[in-house]
Protein backbone atom coordinates (compact mmCIF):
# COMPACT_ATOMS: atom_id res chain seq x y z
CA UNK A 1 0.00 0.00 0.00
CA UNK A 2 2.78 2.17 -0.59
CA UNK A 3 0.93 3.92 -3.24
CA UNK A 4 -1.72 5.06 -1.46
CA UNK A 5 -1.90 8.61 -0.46
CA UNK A 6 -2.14 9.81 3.23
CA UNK A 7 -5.74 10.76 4.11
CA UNK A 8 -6.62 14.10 3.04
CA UNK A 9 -7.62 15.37 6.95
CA UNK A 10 -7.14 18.89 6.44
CA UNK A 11 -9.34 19.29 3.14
CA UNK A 12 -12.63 18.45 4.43
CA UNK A 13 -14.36 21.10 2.51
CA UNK A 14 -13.72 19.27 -0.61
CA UNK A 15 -15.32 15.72 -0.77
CA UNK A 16 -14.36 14.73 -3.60
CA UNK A 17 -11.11 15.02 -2.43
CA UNK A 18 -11.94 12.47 0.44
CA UNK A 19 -14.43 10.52 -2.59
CA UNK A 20 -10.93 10.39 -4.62
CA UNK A 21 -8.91 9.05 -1.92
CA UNK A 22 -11.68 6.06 -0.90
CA UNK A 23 -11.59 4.91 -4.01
CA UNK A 24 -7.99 4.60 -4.37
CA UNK A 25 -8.29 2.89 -0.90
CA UNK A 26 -10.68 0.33 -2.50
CA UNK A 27 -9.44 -0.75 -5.21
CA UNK A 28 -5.77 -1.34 -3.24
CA UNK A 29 -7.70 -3.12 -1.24
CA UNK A 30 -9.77 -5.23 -3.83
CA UNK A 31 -6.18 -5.94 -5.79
CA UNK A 32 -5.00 -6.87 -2.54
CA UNK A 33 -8.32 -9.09 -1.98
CA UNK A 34 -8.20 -10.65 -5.24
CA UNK A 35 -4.87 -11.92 -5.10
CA UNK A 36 -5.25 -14.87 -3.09
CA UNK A 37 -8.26 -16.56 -3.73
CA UNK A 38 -10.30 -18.04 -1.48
CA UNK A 39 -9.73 -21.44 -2.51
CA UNK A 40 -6.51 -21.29 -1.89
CA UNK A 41 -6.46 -20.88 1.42
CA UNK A 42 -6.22 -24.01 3.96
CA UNK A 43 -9.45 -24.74 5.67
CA UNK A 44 -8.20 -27.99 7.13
CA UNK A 45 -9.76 -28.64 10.94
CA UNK A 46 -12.33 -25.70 10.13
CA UNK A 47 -15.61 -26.56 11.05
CA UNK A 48 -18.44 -24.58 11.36
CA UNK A 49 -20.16 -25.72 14.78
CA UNK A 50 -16.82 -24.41 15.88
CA UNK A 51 -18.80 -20.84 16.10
CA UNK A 52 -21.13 -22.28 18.37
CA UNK A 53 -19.00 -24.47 20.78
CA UNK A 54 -15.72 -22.73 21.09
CA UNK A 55 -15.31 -20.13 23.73
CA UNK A 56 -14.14 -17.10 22.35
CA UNK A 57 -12.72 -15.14 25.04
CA UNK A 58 -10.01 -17.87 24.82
CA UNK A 59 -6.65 -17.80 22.36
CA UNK A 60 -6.25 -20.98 20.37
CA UNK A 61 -3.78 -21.95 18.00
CA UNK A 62 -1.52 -19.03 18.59
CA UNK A 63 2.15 -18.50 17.96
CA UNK A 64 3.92 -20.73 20.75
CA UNK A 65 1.12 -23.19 20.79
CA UNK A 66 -0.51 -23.62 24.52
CA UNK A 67 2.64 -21.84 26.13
CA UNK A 68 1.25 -18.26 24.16
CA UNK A 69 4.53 -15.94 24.63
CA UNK A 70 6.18 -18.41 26.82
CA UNK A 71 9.00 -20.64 25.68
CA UNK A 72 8.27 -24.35 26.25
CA UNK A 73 10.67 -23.81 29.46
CA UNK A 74 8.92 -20.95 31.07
CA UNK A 75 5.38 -22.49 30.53
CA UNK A 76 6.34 -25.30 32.39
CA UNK A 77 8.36 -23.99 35.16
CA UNK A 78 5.22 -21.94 35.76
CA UNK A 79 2.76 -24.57 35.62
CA UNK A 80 4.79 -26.79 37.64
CA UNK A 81 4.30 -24.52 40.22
CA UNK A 82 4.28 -26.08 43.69
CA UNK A 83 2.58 -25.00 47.24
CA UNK A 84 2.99 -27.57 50.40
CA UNK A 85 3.61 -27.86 54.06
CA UNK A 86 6.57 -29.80 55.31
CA UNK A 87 8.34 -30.46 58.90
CA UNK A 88 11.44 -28.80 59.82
CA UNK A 89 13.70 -30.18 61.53
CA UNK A 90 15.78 -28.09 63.74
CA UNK A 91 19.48 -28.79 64.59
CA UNK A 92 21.14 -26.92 68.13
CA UNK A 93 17.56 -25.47 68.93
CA UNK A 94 17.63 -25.14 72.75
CA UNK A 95 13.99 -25.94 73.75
CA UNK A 96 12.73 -26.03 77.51
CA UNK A 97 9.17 -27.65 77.35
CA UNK A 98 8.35 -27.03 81.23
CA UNK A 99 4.60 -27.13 81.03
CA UNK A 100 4.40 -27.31 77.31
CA UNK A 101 6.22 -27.60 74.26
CA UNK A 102 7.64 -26.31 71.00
CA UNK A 103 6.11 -27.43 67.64
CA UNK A 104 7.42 -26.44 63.87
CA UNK A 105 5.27 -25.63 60.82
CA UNK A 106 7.14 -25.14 57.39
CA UNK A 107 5.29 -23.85 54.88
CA UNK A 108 6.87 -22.95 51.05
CA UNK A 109 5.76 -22.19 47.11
CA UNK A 110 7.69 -23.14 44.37
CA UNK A 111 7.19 -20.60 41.56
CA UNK A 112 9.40 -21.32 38.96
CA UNK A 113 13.28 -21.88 40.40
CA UNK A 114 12.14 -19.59 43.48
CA UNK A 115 11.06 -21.12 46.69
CA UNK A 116 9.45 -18.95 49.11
CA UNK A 117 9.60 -20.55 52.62
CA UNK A 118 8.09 -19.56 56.27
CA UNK A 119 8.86 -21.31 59.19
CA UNK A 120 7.11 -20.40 62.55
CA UNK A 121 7.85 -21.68 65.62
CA UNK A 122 5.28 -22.06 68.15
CA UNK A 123 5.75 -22.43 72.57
CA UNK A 124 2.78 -23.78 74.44
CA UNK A 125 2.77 -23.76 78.38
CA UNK A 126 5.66 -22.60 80.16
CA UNK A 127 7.95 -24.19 76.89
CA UNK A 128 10.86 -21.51 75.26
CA UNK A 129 12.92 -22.02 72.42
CA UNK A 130 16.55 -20.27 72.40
CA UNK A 131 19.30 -20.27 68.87
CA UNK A 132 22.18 -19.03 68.44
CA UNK A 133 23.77 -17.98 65.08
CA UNK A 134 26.25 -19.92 62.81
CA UNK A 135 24.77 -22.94 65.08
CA UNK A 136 21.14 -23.22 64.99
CA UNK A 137 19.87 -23.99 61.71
CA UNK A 138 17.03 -26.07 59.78
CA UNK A 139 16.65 -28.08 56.92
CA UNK A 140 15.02 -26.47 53.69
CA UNK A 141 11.77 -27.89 51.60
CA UNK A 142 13.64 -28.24 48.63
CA UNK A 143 17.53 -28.18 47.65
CA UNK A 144 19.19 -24.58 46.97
CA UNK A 145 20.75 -23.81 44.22
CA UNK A 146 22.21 -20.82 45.63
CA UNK A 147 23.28 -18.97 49.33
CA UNK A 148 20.90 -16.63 50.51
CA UNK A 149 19.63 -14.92 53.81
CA UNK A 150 16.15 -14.93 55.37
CA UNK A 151 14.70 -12.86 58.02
CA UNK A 152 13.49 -13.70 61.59
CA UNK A 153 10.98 -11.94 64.03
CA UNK A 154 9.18 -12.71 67.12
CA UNK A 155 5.83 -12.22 66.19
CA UNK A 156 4.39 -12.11 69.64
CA UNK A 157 5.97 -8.91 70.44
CA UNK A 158 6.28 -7.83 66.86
CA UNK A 159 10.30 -7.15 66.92
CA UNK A 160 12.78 -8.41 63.85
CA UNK A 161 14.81 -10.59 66.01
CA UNK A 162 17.62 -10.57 63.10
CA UNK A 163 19.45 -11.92 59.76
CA UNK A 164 20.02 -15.79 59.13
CA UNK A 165 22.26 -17.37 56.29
CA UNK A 166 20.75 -19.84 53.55
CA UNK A 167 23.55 -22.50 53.12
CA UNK A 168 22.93 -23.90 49.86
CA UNK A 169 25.89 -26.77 49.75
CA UNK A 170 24.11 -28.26 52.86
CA UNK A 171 20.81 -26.58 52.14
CA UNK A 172 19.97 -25.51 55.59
CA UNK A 173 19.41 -22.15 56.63
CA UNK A 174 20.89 -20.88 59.89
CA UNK A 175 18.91 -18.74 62.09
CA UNK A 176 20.10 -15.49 64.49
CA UNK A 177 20.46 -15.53 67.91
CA UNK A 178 17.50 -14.88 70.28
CA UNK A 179 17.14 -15.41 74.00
CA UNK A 180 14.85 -18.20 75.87
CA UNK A 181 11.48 -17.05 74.81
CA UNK A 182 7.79 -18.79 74.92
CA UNK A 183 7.02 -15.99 72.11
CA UNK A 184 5.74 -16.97 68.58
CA UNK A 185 8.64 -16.82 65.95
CA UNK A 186 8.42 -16.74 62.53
CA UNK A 187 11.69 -17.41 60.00
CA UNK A 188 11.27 -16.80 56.40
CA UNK A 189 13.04 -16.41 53.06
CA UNK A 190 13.93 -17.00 49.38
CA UNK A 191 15.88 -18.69 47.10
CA UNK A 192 16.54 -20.34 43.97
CA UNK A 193 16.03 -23.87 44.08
């Protein structure tokens, strides 16, 4: 359509000069039309019920297949997506149970290579758990690919307790210190698993 003429906006007192430019628009587009006819063109797995039973909010058939703009990659890391629960297991925790004791949630997402973890760490009765850093740690819901840090607070008193280091050769993260405390504490972090 290189031969077509820009619209004539600023001469709209002259229609012909807009009736002039239409038709050259027309008949670029009927040469255009006319060039491949319709018999030509594949109609292999049309069907016409397909009108009436496909939804048409959704994209079929598009570039990339089911994935859309995804690579094949992408799609599935996405669709492989994971959310569970497991148990950690703690390693040079000091828990006193006195009346009670201490019980540990994990719970994590797997989006992709990220893992998004949260650990709390609950006291009932007179119980109190007490860590110390580069000694305490836990282990991790899925194996790290890389060393990261996570973040720990005592959610009782809302107060960041501190920094911990994501070991991912022995994928464990270590938690900061904090003193004996009955409190609710909550670890969490990321990393790429």
């Amino acid at each position: 359509m290189s031969h077509l003429p820009p619209p004539p906006l600023k001469d709209g007192s002259f229609p012909y000069v807009w009736q002039e430019w239409f038709r050259v628009l027309r008949n670029t587009i009927q040469s255009v039309a006319s060039a491949i006819p319709w018999t030509s063109v594949s109609k292999s797995g049309s069907n016409l019920t397909d009108i009436v039973i496909r939804n048409h909010d959704n994209l079929q058939n598009t570039a990339g297949s089911g994935t859309y703009h995804l690579s094949s990659t992408e799609h599935e890391a996405l669709t492989g997506s994971v959310t569970g629960t497991w148990s950690p297991t703690f390693t040079n925790l000091t828990v006193i149970n006195g009346t009670g004791g201490a019980t540990y949630v994990g719970r994590y997402t797997r989006l992709g290579r990220m893992v998004f973890w949260e650990v709390t760490i609950t006291c009932t009765g007179t119980a109190t758990t007490e860590s110390s850093s580069g000694t305490t740690y836990h282990n991790l819901p899925i194996s790290a690919v890389r060393d990261s840090c996570s973040l720990c607070a005592n959610r009782t008193s809302n107060v960041a307790i501190g920094t911990g280091v994501l070991d991912s050769v022995n994928d464990r993260n270590y938690s900061p210190t904090w003193g004996a405390t009955g409190n609710l504490i909550v670890l969490s972090g990321q990393y790429e698993g």
